[in-house]
Protein backbone atom coordinates (compact mmCIF):
# COMPACT_ATOMS: atom_id res chain seq x y z
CA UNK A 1 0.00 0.00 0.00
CA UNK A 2 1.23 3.27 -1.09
CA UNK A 3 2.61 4.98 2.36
CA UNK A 4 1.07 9.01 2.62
CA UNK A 5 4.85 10.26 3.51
CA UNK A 6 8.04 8.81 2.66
CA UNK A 7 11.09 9.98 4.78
CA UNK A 8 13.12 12.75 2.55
CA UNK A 9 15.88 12.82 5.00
CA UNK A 10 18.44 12.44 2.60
CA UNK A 11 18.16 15.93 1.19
CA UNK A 12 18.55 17.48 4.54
CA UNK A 13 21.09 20.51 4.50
CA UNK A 14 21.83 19.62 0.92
CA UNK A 15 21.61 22.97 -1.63
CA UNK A 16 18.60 23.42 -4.67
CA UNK A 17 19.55 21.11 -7.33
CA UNK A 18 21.28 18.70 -5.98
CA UNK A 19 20.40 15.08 -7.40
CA UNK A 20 19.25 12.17 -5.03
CA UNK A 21 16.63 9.64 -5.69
CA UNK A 22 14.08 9.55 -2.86
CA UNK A 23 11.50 6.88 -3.82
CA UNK A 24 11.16 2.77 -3.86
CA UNK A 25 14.48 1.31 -4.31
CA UNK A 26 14.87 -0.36 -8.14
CA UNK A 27 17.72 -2.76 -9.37
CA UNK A 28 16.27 -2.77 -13.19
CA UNK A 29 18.56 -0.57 -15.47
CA UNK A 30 16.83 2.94 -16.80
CA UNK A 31 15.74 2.21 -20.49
CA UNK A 32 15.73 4.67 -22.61
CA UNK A 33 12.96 4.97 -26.20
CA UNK A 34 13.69 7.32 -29.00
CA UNK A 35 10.41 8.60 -31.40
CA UNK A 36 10.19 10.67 -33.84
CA UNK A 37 7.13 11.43 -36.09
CA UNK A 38 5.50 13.56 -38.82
CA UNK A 39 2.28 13.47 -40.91
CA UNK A 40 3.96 11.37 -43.13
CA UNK A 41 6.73 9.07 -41.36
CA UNK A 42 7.15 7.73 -38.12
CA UNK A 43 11.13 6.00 -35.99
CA UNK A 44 11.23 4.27 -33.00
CA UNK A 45 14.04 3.15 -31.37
CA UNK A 46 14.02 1.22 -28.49
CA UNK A 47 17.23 0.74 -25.68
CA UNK A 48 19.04 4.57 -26.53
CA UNK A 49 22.64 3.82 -25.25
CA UNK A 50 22.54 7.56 -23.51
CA UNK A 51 20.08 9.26 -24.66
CA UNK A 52 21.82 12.00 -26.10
CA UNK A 53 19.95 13.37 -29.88
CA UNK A 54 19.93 16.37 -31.75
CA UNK A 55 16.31 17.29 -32.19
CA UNK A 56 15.06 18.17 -35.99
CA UNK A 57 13.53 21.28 -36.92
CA UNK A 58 9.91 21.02 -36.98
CA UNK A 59 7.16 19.26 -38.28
CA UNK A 60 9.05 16.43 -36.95
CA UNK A 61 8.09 15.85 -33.11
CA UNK A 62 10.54 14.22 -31.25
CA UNK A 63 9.56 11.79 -27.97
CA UNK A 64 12.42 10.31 -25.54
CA UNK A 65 10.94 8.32 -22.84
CA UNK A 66 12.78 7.21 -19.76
CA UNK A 67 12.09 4.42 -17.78
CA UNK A 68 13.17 4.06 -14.51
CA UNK A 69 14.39 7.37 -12.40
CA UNK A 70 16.30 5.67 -9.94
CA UNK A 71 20.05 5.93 -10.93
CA UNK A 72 21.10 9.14 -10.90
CA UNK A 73 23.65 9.20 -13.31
CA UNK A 74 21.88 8.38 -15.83
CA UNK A 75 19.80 11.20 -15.31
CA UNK A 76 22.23 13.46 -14.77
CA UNK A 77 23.89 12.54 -17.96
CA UNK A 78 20.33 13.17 -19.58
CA UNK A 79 20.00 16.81 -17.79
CA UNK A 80 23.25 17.35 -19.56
CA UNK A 81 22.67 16.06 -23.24
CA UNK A 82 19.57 17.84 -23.16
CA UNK A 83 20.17 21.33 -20.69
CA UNK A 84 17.42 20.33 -18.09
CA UNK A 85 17.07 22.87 -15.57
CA UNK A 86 18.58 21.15 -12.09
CA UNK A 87 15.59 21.69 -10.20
CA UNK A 88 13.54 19.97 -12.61
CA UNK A 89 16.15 17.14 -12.26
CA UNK A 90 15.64 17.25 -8.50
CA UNK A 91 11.77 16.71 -8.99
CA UNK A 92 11.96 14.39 -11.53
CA UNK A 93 14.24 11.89 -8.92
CA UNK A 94 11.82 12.61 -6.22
CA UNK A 95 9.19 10.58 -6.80
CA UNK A 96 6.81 11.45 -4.05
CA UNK A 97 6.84 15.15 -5.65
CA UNK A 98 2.81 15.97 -5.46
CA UNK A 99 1.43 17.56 -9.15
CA UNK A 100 3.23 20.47 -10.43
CA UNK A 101 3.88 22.64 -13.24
CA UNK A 102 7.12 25.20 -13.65
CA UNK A 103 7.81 27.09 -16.60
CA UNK A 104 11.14 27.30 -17.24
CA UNK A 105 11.28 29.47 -20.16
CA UNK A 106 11.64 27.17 -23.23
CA UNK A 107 10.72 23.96 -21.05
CA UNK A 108 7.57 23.38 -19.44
CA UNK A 109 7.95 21.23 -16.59
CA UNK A 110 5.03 18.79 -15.64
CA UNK A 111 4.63 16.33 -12.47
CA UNK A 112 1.39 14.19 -12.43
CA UNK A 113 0.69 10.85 -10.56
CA UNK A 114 -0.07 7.74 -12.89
CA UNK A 115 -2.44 5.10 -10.71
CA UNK A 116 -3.90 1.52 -11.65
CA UNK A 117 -5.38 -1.14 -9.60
CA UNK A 118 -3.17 -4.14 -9.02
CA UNK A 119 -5.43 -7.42 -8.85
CA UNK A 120 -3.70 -9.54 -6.68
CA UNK A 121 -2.71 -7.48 -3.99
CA UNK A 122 -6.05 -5.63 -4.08
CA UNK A 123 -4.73 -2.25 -3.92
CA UNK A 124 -4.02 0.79 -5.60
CA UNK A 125 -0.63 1.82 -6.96
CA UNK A 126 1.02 5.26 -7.78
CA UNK A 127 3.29 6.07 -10.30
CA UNK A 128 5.06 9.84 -10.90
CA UNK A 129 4.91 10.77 -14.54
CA UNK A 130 7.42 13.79 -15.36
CA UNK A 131 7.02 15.51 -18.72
CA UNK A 132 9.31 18.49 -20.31
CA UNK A 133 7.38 20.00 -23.23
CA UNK A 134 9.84 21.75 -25.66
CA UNK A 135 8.63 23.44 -29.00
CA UNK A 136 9.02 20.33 -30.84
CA UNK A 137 10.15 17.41 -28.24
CA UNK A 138 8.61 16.05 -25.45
CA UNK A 139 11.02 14.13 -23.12
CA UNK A 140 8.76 11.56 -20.50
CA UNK A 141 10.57 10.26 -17.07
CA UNK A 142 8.60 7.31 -15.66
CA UNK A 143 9.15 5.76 -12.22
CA UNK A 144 9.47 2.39 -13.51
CA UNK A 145 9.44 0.48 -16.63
CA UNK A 146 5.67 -0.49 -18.30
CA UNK A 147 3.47 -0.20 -20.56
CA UNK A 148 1.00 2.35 -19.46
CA UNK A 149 1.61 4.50 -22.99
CA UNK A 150 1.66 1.50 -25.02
CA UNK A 151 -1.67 2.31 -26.53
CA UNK A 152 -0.61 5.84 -27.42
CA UNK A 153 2.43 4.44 -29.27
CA UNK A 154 0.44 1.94 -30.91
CA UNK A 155 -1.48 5.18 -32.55
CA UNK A 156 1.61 6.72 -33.50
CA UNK A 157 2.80 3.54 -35.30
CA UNK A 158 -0.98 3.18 -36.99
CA UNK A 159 -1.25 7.07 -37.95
CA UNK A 160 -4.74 6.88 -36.59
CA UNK A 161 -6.61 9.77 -36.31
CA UNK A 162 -4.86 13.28 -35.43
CA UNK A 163 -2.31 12.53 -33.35
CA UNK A 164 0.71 12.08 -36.62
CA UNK A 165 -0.41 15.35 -37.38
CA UNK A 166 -0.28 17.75 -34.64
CA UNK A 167 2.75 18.69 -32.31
CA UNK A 168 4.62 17.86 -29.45
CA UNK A 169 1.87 19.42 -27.10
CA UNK A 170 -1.16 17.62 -28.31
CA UNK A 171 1.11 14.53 -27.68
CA UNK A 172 1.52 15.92 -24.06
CA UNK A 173 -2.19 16.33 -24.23
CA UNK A 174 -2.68 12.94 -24.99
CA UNK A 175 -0.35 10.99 -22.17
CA UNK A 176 -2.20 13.35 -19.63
CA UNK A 177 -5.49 11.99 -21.22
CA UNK A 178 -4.43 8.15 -20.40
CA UNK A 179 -3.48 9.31 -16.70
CA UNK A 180 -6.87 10.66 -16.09
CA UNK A 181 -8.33 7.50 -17.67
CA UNK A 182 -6.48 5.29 -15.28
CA UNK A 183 -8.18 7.72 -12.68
CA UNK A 184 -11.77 6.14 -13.74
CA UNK A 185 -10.59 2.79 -13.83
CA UNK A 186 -8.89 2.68 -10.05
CA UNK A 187 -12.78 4.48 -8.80
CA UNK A 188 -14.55 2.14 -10.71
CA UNK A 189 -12.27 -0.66 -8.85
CA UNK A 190 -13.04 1.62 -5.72
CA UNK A 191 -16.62 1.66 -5.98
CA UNK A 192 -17.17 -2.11 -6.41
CA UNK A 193 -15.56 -2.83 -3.34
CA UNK A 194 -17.44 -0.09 -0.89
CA UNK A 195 -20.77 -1.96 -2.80
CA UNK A 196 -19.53 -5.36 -1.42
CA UNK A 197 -18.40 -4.05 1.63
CA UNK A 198 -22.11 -2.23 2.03
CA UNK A 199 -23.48 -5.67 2.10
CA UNK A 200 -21.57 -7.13 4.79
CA UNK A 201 -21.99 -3.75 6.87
CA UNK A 202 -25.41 -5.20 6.95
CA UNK A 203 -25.01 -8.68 7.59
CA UNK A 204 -21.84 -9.25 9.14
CA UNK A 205 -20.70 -5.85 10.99
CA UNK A 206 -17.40 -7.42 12.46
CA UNK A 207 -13.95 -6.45 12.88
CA UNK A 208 -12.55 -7.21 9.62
CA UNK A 209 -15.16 -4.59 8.12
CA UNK A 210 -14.06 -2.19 10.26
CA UNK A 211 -10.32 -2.75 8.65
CA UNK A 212 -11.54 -2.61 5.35
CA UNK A 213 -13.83 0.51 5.68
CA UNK A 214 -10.38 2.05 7.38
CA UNK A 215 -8.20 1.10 4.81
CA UNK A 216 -10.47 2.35 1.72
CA UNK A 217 -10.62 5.80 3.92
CA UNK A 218 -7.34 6.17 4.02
CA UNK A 219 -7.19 5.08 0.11
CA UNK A 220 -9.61 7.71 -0.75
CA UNK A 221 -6.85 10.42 1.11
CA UNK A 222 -3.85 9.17 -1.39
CA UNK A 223 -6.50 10.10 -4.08
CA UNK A 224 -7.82 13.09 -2.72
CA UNK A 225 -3.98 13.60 -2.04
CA UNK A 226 -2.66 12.69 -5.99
CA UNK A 227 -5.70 14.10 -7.70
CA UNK A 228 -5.84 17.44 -6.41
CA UNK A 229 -3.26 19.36 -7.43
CA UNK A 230 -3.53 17.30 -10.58
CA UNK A 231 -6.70 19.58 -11.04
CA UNK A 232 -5.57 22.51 -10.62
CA UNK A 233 -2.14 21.88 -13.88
CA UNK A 234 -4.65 20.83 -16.17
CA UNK A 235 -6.68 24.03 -15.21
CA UNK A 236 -3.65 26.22 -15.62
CA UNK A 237 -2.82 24.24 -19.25
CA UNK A 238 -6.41 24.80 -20.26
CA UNK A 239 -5.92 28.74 -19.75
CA UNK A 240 -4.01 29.35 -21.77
CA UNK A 241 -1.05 30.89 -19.34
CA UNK A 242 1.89 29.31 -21.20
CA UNK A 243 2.96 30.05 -24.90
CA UNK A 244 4.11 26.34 -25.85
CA UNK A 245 0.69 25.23 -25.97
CA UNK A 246 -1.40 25.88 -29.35
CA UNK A 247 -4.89 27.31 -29.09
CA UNK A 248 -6.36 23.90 -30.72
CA UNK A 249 -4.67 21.71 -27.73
CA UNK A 250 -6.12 23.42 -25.40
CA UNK A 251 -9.97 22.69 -26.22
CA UNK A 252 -9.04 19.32 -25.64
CA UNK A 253 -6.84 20.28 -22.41
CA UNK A 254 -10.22 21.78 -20.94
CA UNK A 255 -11.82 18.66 -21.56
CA UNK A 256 -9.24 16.50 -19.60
CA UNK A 257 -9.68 19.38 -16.84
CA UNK A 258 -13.43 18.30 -16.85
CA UNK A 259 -12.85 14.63 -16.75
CA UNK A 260 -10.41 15.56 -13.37
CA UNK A 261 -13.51 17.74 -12.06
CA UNK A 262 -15.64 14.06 -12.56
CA UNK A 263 -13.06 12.36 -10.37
CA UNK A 264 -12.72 14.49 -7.78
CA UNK A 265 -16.51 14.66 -7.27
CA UNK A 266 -16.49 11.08 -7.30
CA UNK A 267 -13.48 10.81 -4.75
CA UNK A 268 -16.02 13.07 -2.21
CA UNK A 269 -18.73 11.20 -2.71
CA UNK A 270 -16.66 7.49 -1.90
CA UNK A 271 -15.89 9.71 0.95
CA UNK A 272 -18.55 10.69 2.25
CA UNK A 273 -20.15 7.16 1.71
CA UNK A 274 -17.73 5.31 3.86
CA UNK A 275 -18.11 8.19 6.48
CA UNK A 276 -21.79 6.78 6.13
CA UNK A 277 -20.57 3.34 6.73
CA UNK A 278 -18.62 3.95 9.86
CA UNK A 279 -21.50 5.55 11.47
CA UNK A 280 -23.31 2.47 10.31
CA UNK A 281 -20.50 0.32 11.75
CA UNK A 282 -20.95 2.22 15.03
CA UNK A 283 -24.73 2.22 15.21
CA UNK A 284 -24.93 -1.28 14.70
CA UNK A 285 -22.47 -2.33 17.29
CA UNK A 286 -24.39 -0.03 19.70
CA UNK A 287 -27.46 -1.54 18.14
CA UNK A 288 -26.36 -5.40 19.17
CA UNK A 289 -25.36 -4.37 22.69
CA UNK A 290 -28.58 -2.83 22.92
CA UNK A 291 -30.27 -6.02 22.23
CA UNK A 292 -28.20 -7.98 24.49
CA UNK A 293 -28.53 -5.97 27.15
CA UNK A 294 -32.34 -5.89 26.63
CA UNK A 295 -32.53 -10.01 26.62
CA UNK A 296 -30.09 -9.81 29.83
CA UNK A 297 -32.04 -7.26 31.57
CA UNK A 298 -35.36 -9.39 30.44
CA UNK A 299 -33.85 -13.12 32.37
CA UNK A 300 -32.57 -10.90 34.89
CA UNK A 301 -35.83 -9.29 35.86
CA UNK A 302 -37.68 -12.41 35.22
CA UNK A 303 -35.69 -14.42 37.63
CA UNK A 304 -35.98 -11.57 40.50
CA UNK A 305 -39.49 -12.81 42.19
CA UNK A 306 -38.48 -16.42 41.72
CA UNK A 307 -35.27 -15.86 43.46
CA UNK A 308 -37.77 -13.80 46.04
CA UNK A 309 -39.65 -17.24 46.21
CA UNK A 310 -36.55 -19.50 46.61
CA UNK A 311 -34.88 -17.23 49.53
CA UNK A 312 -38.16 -17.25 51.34
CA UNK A 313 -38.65 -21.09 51.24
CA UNK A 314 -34.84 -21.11 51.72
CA UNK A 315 -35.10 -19.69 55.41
CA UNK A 316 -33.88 -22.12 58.08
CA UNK A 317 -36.83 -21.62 60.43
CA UNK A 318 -38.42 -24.41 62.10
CA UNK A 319 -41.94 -23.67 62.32
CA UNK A 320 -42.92 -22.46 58.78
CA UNK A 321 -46.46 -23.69 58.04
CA UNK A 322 -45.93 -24.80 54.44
CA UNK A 323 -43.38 -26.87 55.27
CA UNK A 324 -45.45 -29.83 56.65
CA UNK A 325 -47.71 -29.52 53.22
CA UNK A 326 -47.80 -32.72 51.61
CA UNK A 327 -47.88 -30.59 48.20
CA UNK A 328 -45.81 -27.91 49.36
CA UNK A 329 -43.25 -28.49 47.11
CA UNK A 330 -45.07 -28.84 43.77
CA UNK A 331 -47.13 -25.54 44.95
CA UNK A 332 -44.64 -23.17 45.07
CA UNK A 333 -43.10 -24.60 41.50
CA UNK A 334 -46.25 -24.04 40.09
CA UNK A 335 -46.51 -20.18 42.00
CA UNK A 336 -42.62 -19.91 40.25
CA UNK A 337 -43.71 -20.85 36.64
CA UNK A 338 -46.77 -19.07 36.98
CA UNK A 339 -44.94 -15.57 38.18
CA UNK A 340 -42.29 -16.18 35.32
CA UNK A 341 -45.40 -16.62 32.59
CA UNK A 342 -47.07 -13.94 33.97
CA UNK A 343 -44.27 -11.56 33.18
CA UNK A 344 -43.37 -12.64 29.98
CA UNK A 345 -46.91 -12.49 29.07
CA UNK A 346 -46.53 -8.59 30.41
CA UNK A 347 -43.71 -8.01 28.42
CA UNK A 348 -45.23 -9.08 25.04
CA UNK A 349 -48.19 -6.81 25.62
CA UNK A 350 -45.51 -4.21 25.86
CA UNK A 351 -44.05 -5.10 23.24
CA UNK A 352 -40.59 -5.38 25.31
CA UNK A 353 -40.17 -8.65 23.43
């Protein structure tokens, strides 16, 4: 389970720009995929030695995408080839940096968190996505190696539909597109879960509820958490504050920023629905020790004028006049059963039972 702060002690006293990885230790190499593309032709290389490429003039968009941020030389070596500003450097190896955007003049620097649902482990997991958007390049820094913009390559290759033909920031458009749509997919995960777990709030209101209601609370935080400031980039792409991206990329920008709107409204209402649950959780505890206390109280106050009845025939006195009664005995049974009967009768009409 994704943790909501990671220690950053590393970088303590060290000055702005300095390069150390904070994030989930990797042992993989960094891999490194060269694109390039136009209306009419399309390259992909795959395992760039460094990294290092002279960018063509325009049409031609060119798209490096790194794989793994953990070793820092590599990056650093990347930074170089490519005159990365250091602190963008410093955010891109600090992978618990929350959404962002800087502009840095001809760069536009972009932090967003990828998520997906992982099966097995029934849980969510986070992934930082780092973009720089130059004129005509986009360079991509992902936290580990995968396929989560396979299916946007897979366009490129086809020269489906408009994406051949526009630039490097409708491209950038288009891999903050696929993050939002693994946003739907994780609260669609999300919300089949709280159903099932709304059913055994009803039936079986134990422990182990309580631990999963807790733990899809503190889920819906790391969303709240990740999506958030997510919002509030695409809001400031969509504006139209920064130069680098064309007037026809940001129609569709606006429409990512309204997708982000959907998922935050659906984060608060998961949250408020397992708020709802918990005071379910609580009421129905409360409920059950109600009951028992009402059948306790019920045998308890049944059993006080029989055990009346017992410590009066219990007395050790010798001259007690029921005590020579041949049916003595037997009587005060029946007196007992009858007294008990009687007040269970009572309690019915009350509607105590």
């Amino acid at each position: 389970m994704a943790k909501l702060i990671r220690k950053s002690s590393k970088k303590a006293g060290l000055p702005p720009g300095t390069l150390v990885h904070i994030g989930e230790k990797r042992t993989e190499k960094t891999r490194i995929t060269l694109v390039e593309y136009d209306g009419q032709h399309f390259q992909e290389r795959n395992g760039v030695a460094d990294g290092c490429h002279v960018f063509p003039p325009e049409p031609v968009v060119t798209w490096v995408n790194v794989d793994g941020v953990h070793q820092v030389e590599v990056l650093e070596k990347l930074g170089a080839c490519f005159a990365i500003h250091p602190l963008a450097l410093e955010d891109i190896l600090n992978t618990e940096q929350r959404a962002k955007i800087e502009d840095y003049g001809e760069d536009l620097f972009i932090v967003v968190k990828m998520l997906s649902y992982d099966e097995e482990k029934d849980e969510i997991g986070a992934e930082q996505i780092s973009l720089i958007l130059r004129r005509n390049a986009l360079l991509t820094f992902q936290e580990k190696e995968g396929d989560d913009f396979s299916a946007v390559k897979e366009r490129l290759r086809s020269g489906k539909g408009r994406l051949r033909k526009m630039g490097a920031d409708y491209l950038a458009y288009t891999l903050l597109d696929v993050v939002v749509d693994g946003y739907f997919v994780v609260l669609e995960k999300l919300g089949e879960r709280i159903e099932v777990l709304e059913g055994k709030l009803l039936t079986d209101p134990g422990t182990q509820t309580l631990r999963k209601i807790q733990n899809l609370k503190r889920e819906m935080l790391l969303l709240r958490k990740w999506v958030w400031p997510f919002r509030e980039v695409i809001s400031s792409l969509g504006r139209g504050e920064f130069p680098g991206i064309q007037e026809s990329t940001r129609i569709y920008l606006r429409d990512v920023y309204d997708h982000a709107i959907q998922v935050m409204d659906t984060i608060e209402v998961f949250r408020d629905m397992l708020s709802g649950m918990l005071d379910i959780y609580l009421s129905s505890l409360n409920n059950r020790m109600s009951a028992v206390m009402k059948v306790l109280t019920i045998i308890a106050t049944v059993f006080m004028p029989l055990t009346f009845l017992a410590g009066v025939y219990g007395m050790n006195f010798k001259y007690m006049p029921e005590l020579e009664w041949p049916w003595g005995y037997p009587l005060v049974l029946v007196v007992m059963a009858g007294v008990a009967l009687f007040m269970l009768t009572l309690f019915r009409r009350k509607k105590w039972l």
